[in-house]
N, C-alpha and C. Protein backbone atom coordinates (compact mmCIF):
# COMPACT_ATOMS: atom_id res chain seq x y z
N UNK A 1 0.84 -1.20 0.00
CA UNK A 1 0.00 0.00 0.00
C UNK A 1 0.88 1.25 0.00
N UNK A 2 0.73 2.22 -1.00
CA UNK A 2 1.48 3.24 -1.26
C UNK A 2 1.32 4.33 -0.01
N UNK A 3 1.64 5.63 0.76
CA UNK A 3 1.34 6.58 1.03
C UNK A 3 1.82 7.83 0.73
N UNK A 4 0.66 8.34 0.95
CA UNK A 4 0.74 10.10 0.34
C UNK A 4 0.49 10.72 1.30
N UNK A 5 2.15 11.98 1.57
CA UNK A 5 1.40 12.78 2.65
C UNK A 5 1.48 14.09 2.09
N UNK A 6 0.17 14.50 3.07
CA UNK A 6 -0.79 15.46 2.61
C UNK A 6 -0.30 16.90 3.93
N UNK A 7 0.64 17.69 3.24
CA UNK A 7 1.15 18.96 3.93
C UNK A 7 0.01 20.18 4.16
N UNK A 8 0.11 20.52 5.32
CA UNK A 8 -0.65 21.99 5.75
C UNK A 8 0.14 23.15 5.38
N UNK A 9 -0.69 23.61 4.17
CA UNK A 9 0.05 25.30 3.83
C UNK A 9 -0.97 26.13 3.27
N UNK A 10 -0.79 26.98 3.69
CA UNK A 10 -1.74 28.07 3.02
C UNK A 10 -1.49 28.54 1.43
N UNK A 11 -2.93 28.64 1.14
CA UNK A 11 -2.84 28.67 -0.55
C UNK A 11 -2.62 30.14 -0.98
N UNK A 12 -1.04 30.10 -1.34
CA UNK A 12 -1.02 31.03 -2.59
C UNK A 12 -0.55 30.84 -3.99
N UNK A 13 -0.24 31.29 -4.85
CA UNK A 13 -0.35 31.10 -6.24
C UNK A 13 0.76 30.01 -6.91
N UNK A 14 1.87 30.23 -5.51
CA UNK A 14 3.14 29.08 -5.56
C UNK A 14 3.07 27.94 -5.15
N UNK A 15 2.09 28.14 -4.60
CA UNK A 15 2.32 26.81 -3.36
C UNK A 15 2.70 25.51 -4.01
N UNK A 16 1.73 25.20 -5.54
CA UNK A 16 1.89 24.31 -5.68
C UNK A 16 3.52 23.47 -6.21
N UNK A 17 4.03 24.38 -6.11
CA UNK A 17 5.91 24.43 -6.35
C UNK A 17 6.51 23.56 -5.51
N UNK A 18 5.66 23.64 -3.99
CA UNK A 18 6.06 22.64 -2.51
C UNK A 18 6.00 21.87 -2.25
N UNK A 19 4.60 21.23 -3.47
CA UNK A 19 3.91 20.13 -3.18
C UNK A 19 4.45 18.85 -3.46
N UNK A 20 4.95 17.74 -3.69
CA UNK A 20 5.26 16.41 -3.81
C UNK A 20 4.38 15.91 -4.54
N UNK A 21 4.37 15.40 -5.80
CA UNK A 21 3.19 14.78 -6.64
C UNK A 21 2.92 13.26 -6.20
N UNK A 22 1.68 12.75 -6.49
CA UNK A 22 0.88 11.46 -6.21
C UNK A 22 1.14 11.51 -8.31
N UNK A 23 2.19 10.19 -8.18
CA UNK A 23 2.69 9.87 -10.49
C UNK A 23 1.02 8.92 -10.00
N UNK A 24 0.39 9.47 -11.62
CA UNK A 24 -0.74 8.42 -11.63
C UNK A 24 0.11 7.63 -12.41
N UNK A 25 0.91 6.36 -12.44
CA UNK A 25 1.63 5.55 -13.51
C UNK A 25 1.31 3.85 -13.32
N UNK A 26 0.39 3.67 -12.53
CA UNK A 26 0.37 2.00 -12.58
C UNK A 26 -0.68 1.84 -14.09
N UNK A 27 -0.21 1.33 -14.59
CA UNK A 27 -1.31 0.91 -16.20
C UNK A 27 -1.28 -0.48 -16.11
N UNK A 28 -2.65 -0.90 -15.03
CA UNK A 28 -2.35 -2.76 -15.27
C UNK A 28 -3.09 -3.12 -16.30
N UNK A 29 -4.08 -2.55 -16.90
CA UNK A 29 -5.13 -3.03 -18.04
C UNK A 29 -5.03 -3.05 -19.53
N UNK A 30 -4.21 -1.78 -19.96
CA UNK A 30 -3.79 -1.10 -20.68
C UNK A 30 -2.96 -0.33 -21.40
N UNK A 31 -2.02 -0.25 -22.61
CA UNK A 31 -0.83 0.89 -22.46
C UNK A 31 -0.73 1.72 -21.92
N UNK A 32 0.01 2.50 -21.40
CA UNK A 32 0.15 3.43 -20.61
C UNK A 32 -0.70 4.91 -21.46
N UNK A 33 -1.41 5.29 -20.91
CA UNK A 33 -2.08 7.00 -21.49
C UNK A 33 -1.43 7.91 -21.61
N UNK A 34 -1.72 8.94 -21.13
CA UNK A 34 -1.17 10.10 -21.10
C UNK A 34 -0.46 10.30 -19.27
N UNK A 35 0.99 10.92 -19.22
CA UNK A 35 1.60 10.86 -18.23
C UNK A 35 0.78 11.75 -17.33
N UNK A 36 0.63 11.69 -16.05
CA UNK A 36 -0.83 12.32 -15.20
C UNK A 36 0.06 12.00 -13.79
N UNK A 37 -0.11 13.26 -12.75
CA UNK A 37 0.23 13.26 -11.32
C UNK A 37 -1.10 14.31 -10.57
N UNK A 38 -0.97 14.20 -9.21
CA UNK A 38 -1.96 14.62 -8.63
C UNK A 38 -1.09 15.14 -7.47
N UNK A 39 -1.73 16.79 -7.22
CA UNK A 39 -0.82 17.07 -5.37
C UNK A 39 -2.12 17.47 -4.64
N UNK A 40 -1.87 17.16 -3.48
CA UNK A 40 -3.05 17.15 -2.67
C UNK A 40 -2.39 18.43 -1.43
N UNK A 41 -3.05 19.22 -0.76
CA UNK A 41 -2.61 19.57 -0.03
C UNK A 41 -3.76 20.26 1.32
N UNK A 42 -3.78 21.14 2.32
CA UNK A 42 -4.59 21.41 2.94
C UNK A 42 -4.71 22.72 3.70
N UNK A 43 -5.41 23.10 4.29
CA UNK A 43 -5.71 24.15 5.38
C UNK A 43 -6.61 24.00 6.61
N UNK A 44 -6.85 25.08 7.09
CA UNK A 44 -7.86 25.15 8.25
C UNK A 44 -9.42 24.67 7.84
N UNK A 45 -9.95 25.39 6.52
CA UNK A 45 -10.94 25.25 5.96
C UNK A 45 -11.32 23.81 4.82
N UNK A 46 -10.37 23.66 4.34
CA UNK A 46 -10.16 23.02 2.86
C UNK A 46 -8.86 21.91 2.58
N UNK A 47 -9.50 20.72 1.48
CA UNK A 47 -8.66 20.20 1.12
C UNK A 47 -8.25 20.81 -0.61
N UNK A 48 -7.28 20.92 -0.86
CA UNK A 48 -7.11 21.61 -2.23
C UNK A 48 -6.66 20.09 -3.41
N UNK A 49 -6.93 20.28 -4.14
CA UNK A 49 -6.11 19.48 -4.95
C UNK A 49 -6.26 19.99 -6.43
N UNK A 50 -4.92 19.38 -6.92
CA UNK A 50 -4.72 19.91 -8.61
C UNK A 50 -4.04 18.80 -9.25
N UNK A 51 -4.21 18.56 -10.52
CA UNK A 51 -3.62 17.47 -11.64
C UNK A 51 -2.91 18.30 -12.30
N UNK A 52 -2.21 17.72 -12.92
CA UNK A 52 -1.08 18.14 -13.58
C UNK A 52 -1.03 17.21 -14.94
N UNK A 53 -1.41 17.17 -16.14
CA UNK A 53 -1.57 15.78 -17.66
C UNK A 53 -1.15 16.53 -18.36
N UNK A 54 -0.29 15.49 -19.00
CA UNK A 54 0.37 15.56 -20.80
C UNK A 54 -0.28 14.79 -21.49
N UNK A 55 -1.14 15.83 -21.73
CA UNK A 55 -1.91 15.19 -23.28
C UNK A 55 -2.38 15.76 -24.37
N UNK A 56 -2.05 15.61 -25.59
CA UNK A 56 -1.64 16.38 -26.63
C UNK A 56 -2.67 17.03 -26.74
N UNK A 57 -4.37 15.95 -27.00
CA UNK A 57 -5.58 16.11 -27.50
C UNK A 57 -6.27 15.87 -26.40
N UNK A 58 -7.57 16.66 -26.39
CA UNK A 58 -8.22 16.86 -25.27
C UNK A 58 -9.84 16.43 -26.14
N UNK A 59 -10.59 15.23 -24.78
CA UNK A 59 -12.05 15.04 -25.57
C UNK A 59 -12.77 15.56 -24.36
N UNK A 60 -14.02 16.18 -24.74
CA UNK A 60 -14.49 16.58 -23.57
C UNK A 60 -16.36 16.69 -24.32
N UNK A 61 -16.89 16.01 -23.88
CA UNK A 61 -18.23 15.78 -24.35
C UNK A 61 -19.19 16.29 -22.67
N UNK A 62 -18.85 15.89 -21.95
CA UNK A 62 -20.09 16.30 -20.73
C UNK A 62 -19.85 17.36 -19.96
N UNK A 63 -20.73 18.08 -19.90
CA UNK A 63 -21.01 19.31 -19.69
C UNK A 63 -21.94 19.66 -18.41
N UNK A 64 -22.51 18.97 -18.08
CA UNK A 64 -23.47 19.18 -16.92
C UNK A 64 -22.79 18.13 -15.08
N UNK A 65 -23.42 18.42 -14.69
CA UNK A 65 -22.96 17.73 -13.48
C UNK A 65 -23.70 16.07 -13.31
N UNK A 66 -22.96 14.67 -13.24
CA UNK A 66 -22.88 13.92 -13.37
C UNK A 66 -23.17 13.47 -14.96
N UNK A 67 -23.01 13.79 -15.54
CA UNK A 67 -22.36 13.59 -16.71
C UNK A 67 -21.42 12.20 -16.54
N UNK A 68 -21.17 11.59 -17.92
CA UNK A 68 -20.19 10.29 -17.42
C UNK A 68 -18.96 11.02 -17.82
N UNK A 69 -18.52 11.67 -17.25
CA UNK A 69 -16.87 12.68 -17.62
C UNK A 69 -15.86 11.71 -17.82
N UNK A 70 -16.38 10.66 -17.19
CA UNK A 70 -14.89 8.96 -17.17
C UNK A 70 -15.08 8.75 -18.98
N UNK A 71 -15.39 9.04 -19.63
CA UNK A 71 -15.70 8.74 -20.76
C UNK A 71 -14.56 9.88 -22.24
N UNK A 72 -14.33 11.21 -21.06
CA UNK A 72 -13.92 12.35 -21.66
C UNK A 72 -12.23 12.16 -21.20
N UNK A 73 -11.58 13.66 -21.29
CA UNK A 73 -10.27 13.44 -20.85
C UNK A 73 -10.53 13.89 -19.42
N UNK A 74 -10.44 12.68 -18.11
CA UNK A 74 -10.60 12.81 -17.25
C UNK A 74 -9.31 12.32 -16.17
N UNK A 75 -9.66 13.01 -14.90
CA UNK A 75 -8.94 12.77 -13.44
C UNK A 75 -10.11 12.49 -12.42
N UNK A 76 -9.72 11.16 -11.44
CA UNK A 76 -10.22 11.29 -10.29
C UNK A 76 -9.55 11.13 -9.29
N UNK A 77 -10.50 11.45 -8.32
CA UNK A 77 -9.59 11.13 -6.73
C UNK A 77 -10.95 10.24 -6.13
N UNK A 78 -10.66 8.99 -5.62
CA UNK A 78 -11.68 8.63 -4.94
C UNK A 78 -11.00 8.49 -3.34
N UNK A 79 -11.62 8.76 -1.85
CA UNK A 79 -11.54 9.24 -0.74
C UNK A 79 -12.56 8.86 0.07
N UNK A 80 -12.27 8.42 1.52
CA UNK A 80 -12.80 8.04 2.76
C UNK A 80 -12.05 8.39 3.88
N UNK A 81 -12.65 8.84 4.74
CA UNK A 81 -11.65 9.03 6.48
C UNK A 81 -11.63 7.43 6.37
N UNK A 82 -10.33 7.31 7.53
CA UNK A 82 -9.98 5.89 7.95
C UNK A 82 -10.90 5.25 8.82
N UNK A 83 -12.23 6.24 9.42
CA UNK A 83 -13.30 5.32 10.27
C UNK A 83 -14.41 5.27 9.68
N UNK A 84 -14.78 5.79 8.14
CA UNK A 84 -15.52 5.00 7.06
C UNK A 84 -15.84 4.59 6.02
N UNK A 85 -16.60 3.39 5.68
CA UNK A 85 -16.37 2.87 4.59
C UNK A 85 -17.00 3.53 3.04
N UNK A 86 -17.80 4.33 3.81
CA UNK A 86 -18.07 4.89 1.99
C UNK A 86 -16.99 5.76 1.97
N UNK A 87 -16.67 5.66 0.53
CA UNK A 87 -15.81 6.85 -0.06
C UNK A 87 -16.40 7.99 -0.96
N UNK A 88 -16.02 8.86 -1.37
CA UNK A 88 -16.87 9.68 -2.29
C UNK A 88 -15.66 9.52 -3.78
N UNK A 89 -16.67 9.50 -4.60
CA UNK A 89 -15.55 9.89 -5.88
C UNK A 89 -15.85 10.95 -6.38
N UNK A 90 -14.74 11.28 -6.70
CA UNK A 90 -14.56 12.89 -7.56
C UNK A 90 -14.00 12.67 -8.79
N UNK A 91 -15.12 12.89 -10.03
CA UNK A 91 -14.55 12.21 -11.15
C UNK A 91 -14.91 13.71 -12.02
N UNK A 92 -13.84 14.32 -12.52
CA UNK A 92 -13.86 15.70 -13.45
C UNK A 92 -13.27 15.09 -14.32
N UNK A 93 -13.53 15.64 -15.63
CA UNK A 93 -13.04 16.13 -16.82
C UNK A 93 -12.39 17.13 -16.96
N UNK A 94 -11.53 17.65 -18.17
CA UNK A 94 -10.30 18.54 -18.34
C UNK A 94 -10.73 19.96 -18.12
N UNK A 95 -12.38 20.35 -18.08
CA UNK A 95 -13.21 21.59 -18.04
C UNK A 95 -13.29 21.63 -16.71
N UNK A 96 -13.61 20.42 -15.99
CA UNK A 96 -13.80 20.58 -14.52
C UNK A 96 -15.46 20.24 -14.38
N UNK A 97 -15.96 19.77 -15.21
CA UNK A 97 -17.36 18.62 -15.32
C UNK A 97 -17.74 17.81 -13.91
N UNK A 98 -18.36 17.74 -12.78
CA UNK A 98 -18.10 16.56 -11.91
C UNK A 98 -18.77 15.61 -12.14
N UNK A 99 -18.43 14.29 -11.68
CA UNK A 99 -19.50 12.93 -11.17
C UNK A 99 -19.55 12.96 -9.99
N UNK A 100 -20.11 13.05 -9.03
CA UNK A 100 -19.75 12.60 -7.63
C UNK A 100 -20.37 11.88 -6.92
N UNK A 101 -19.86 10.49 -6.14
CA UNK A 101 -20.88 9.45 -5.70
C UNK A 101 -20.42 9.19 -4.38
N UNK A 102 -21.17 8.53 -3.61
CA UNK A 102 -21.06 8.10 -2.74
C UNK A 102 -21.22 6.65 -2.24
N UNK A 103 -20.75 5.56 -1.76
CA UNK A 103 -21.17 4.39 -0.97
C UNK A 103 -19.72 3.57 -0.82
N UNK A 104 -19.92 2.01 -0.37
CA UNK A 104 -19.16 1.17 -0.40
C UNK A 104 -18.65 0.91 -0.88
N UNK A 105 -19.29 0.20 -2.12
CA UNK A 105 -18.54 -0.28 -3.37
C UNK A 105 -18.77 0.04 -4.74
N UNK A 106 -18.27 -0.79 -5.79
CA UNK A 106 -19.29 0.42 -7.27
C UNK A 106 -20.26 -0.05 -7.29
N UNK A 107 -20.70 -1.04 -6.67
CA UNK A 107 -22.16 -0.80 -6.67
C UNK A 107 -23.41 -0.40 -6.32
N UNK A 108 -24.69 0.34 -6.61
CA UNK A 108 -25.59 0.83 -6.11
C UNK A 108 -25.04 2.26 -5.19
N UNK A 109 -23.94 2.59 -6.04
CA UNK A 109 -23.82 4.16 -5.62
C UNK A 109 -24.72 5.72 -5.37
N UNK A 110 -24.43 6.13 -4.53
CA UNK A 110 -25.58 7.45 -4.50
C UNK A 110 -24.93 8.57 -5.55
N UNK A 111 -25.31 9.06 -5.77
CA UNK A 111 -25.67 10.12 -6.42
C UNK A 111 -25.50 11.44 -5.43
N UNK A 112 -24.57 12.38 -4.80
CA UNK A 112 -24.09 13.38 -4.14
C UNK A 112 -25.03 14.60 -4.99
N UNK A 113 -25.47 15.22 -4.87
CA UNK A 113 -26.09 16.42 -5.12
C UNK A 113 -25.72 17.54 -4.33
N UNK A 114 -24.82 18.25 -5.44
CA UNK A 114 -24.14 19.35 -4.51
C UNK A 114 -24.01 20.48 -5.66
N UNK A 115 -24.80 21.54 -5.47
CA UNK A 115 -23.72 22.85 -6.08
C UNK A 115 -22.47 22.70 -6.41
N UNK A 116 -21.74 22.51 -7.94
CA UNK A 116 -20.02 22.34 -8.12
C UNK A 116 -20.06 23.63 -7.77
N UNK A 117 -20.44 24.69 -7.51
CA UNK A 117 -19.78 26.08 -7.54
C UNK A 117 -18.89 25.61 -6.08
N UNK A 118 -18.74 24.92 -5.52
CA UNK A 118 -18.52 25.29 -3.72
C UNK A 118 -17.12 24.65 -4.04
N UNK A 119 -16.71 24.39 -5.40
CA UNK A 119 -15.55 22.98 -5.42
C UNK A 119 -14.32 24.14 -5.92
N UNK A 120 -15.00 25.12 -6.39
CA UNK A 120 -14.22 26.49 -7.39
C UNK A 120 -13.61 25.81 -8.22
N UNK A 121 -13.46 25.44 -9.39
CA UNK A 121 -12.95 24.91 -10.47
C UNK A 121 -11.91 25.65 -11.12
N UNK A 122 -11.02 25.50 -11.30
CA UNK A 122 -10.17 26.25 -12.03
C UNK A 122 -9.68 25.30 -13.13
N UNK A 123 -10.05 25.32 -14.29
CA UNK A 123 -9.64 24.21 -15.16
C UNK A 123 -8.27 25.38 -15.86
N UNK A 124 -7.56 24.83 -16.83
CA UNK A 124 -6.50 25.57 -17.37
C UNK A 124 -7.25 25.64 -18.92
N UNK A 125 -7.73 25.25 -19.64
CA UNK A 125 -8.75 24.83 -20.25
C UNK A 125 -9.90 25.05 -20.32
N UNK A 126 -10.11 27.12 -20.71
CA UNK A 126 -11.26 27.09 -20.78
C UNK A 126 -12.53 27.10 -21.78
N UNK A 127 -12.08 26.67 -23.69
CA UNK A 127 -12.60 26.47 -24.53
C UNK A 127 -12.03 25.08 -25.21
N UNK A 128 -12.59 24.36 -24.98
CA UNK A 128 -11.53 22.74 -25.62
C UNK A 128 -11.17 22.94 -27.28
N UNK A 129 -12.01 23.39 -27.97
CA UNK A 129 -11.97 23.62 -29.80
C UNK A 129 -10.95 24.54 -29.80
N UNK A 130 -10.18 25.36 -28.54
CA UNK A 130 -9.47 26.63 -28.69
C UNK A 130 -7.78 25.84 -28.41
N UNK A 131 -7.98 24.12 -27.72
CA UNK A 131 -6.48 23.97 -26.51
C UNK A 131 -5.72 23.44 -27.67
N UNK A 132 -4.40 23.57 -27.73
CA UNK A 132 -3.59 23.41 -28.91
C UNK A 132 -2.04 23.16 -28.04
N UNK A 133 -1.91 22.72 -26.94
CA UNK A 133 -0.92 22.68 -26.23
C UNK A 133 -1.00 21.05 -26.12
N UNK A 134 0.06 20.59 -24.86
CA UNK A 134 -0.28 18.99 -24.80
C UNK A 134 0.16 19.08 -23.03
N UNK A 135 -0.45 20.01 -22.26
CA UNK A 135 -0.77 20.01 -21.25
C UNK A 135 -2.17 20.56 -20.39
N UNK A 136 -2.62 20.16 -19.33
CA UNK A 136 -3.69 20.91 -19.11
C UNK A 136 -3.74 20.39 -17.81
N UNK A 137 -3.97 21.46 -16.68
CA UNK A 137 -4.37 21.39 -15.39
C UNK A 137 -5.46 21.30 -14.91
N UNK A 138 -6.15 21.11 -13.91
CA UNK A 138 -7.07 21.57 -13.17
C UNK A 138 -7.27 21.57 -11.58
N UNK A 139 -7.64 22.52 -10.78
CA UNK A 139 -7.50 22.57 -9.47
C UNK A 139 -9.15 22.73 -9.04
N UNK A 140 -9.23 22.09 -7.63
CA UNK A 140 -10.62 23.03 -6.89
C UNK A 140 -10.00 22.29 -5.54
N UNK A 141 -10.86 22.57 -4.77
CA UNK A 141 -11.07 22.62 -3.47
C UNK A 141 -12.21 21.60 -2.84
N UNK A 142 -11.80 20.84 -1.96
CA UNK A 142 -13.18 20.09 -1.17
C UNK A 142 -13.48 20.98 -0.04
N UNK A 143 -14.10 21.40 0.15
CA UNK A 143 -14.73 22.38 2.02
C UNK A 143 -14.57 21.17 2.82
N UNK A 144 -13.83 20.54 4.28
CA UNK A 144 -14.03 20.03 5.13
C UNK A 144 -15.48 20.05 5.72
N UNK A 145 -16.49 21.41 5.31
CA UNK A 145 -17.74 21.53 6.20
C UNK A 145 -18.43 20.72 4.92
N UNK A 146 -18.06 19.98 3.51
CA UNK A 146 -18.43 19.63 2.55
C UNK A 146 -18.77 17.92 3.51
N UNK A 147 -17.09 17.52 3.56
CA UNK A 147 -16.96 16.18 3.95
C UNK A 147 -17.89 16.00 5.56
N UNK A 148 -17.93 17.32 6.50
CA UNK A 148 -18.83 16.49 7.58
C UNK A 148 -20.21 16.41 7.70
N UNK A 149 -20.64 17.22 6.44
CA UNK A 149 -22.27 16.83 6.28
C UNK A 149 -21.98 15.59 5.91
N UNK A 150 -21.49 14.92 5.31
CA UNK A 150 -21.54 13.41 4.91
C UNK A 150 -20.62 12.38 5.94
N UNK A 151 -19.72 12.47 6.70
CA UNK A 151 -19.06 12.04 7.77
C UNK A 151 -19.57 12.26 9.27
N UNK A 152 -19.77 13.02 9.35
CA UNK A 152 -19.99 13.36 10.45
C UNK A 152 -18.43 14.43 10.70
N UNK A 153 -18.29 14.35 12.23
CA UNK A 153 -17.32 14.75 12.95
C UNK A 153 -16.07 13.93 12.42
N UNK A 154 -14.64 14.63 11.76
CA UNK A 154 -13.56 13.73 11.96
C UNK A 154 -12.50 14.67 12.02
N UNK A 155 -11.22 13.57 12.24
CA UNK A 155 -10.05 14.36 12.82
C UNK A 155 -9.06 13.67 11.38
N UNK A 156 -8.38 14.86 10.82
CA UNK A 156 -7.45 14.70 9.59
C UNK A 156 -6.15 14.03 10.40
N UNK A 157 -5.98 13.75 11.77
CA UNK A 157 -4.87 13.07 12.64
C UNK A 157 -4.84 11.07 12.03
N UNK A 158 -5.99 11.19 11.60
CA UNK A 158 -6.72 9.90 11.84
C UNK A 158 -6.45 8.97 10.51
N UNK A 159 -6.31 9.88 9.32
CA UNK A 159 -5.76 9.69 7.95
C UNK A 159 -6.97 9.06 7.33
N UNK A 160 -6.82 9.10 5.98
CA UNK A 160 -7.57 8.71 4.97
C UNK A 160 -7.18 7.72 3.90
N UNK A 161 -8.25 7.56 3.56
CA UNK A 161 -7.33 6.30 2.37
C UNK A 161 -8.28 6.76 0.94
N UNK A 162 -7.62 6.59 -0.16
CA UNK A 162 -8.25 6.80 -1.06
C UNK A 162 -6.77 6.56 -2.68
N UNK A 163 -7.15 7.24 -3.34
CA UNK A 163 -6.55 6.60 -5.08
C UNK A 163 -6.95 7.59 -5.71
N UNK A 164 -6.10 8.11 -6.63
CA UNK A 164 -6.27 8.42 -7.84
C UNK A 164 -5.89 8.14 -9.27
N UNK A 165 -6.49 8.66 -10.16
CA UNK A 165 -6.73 8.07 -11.27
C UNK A 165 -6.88 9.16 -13.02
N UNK A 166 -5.99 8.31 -13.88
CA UNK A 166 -6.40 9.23 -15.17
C UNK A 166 -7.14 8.17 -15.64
N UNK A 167 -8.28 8.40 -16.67
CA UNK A 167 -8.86 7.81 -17.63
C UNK A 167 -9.03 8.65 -18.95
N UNK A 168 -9.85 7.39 -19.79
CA UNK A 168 -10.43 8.03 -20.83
C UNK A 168 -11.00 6.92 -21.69
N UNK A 169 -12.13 6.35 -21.30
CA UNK A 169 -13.26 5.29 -22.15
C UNK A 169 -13.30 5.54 -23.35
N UNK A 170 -13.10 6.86 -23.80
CA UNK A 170 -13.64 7.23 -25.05
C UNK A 170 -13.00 8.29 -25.85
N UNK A 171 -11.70 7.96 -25.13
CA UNK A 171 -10.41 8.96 -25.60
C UNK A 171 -10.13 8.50 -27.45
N UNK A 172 -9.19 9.51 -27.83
CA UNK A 172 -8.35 8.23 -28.99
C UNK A 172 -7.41 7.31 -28.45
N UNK A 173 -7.17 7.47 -27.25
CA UNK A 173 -6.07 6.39 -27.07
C UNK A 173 -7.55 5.64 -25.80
N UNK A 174 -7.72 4.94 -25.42
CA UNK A 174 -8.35 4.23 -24.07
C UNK A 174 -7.34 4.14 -23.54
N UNK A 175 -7.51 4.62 -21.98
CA UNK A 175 -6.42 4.52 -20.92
C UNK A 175 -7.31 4.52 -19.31
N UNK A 176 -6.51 3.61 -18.56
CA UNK A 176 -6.78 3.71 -17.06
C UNK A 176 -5.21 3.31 -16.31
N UNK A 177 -5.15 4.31 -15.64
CA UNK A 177 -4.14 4.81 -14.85
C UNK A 177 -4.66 5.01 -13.45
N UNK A 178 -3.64 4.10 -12.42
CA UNK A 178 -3.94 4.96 -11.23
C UNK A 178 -2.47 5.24 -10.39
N UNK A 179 -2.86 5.43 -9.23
CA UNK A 179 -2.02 5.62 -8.35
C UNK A 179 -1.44 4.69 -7.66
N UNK A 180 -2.56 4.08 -6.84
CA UNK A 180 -1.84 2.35 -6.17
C UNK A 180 -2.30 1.99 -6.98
N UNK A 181 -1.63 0.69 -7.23
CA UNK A 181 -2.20 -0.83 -8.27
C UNK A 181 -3.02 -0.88 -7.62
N UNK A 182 -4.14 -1.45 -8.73
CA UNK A 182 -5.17 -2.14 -8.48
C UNK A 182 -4.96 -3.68 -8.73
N UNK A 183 -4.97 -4.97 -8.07
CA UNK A 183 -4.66 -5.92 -8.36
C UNK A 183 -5.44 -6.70 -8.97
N UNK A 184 -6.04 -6.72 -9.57
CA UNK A 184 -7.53 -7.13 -10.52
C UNK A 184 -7.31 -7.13 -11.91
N UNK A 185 -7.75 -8.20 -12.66
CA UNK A 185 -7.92 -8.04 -14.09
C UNK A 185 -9.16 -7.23 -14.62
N UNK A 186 -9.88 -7.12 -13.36
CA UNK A 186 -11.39 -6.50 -14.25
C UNK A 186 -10.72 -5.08 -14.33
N UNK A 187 -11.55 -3.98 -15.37
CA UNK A 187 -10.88 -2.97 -15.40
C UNK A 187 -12.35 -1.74 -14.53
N UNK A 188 -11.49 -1.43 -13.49
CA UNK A 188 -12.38 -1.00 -12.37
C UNK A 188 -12.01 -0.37 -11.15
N UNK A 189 -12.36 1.16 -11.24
CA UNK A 189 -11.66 1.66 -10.42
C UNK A 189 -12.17 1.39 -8.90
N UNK A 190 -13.71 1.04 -8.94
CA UNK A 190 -14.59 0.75 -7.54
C UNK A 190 -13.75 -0.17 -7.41
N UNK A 191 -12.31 0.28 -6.20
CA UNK A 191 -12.27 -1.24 -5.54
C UNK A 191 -11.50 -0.64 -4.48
N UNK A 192 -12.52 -0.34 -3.54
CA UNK A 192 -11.05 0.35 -2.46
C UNK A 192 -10.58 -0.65 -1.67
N UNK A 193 -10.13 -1.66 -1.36
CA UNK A 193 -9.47 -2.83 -0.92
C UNK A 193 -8.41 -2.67 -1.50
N UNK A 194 -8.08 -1.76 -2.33
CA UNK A 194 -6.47 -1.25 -3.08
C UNK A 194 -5.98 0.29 -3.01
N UNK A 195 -7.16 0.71 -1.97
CA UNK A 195 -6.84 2.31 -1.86
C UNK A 195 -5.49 2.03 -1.02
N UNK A 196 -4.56 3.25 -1.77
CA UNK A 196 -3.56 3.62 -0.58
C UNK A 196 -3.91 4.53 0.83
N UNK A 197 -2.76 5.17 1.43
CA UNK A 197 -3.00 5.59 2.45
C UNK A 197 -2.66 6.95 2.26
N UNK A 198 -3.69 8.24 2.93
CA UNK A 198 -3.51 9.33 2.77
C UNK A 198 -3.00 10.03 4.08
N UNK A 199 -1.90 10.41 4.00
CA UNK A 199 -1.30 10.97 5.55
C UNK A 199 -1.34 12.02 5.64
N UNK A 200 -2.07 12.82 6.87
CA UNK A 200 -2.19 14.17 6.40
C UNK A 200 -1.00 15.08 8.14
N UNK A 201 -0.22 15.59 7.42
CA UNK A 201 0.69 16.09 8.48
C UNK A 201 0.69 17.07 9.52
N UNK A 202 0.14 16.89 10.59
CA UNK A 202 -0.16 18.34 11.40
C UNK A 202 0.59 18.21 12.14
């Protein structure tokens, strides 16, 4: 089991210079995609996180919120505190599109209904017919007061476990990438029995 630790700093425009990347590079299913890392970091209020992908061509078809964005040029992070078992996934596209679910396993997932405005999106990427580069970012923010309507009360001392991930179902290239191996032939990111460990440093 891999770990990622997750530093307390306040967000300014550098920060992410400090950060230590989460390489999305395990490709057990598939050739390898497009090269993809993730930094996670935190505050008093907020968990921040941003991707970082090299990829030449960008597909981006969903537009609304739960949209299947896993289908487009996408990043996720899927996440649980260490005292429970649902996780939430956070599945954006290169615009900053969300899916977001909730439960145990992939199956019979909820459906999170949330305002994306509260996530602040900052995609790098803000007309796809316009991107002509072969990089593209995107950052937002989780609110901690996000995670304890759905947790309850928790302490970031306590750590988290969770994975991230590049895809693209419906890319020109098909790719699934994560962070920890997934040890499975099925190709499937629902499997947190392979989440790593998220250490968060106070």
């Amino acid at each position: 089991m891999k770990e990622y630790f997750i530093k307390k700093r306040n967000y300014t425009p550098d920060v992410w210079n400090e950060i230590e990347p989460a390489k999305i590079d395990s490709n057990k299913w598939l050739p390898a995609g497009p090269p993809a890392e993730a930094k996670v970091f935190y505050d008093g209020e907020n968990l921040y996180i941003r991707y970082e992908v090299k990829e030449n061509s960008v597909t981006i078809r969903a537009k609304k919120m739960h949209d299947p964005v896993y289908q487009d040029s996408c990043a996720e992070f899927f996440m649980r505190p260490a005292k429970d078992k649902r996780y939430l996934n956070f599945e954006t596209n290169a615009v900053g599109t969300m899916l977001l679910g909730l439960g145990e396993t992939g199956e019979g997932r909820e459906r999170v209904e949330q305002d994306p405005s509260i996530f602040e999106m900052k995609p790098s990427i803000k007309n796809p017919d316009e991107f002509k580069g072969d990089k593209w970012t995107l950052e937002y923010k989780i609110p901690f007061s996000f995670l304890r309507k759905i947790y309850g009360d928790f302490d970031v001392s306590d750590g988290f476990y969770g994975n991230f991930f590049k895809c693209g179902d419906k890319t020109p290239q098909e790719h699934y990438a994560s962070w920890n191996e997934i040890e499975s032939c099925e190709i499937n990111f629902h499997k947190p029995e392979f989440f790593g460990k998220l250490v968060f440093e106070v």
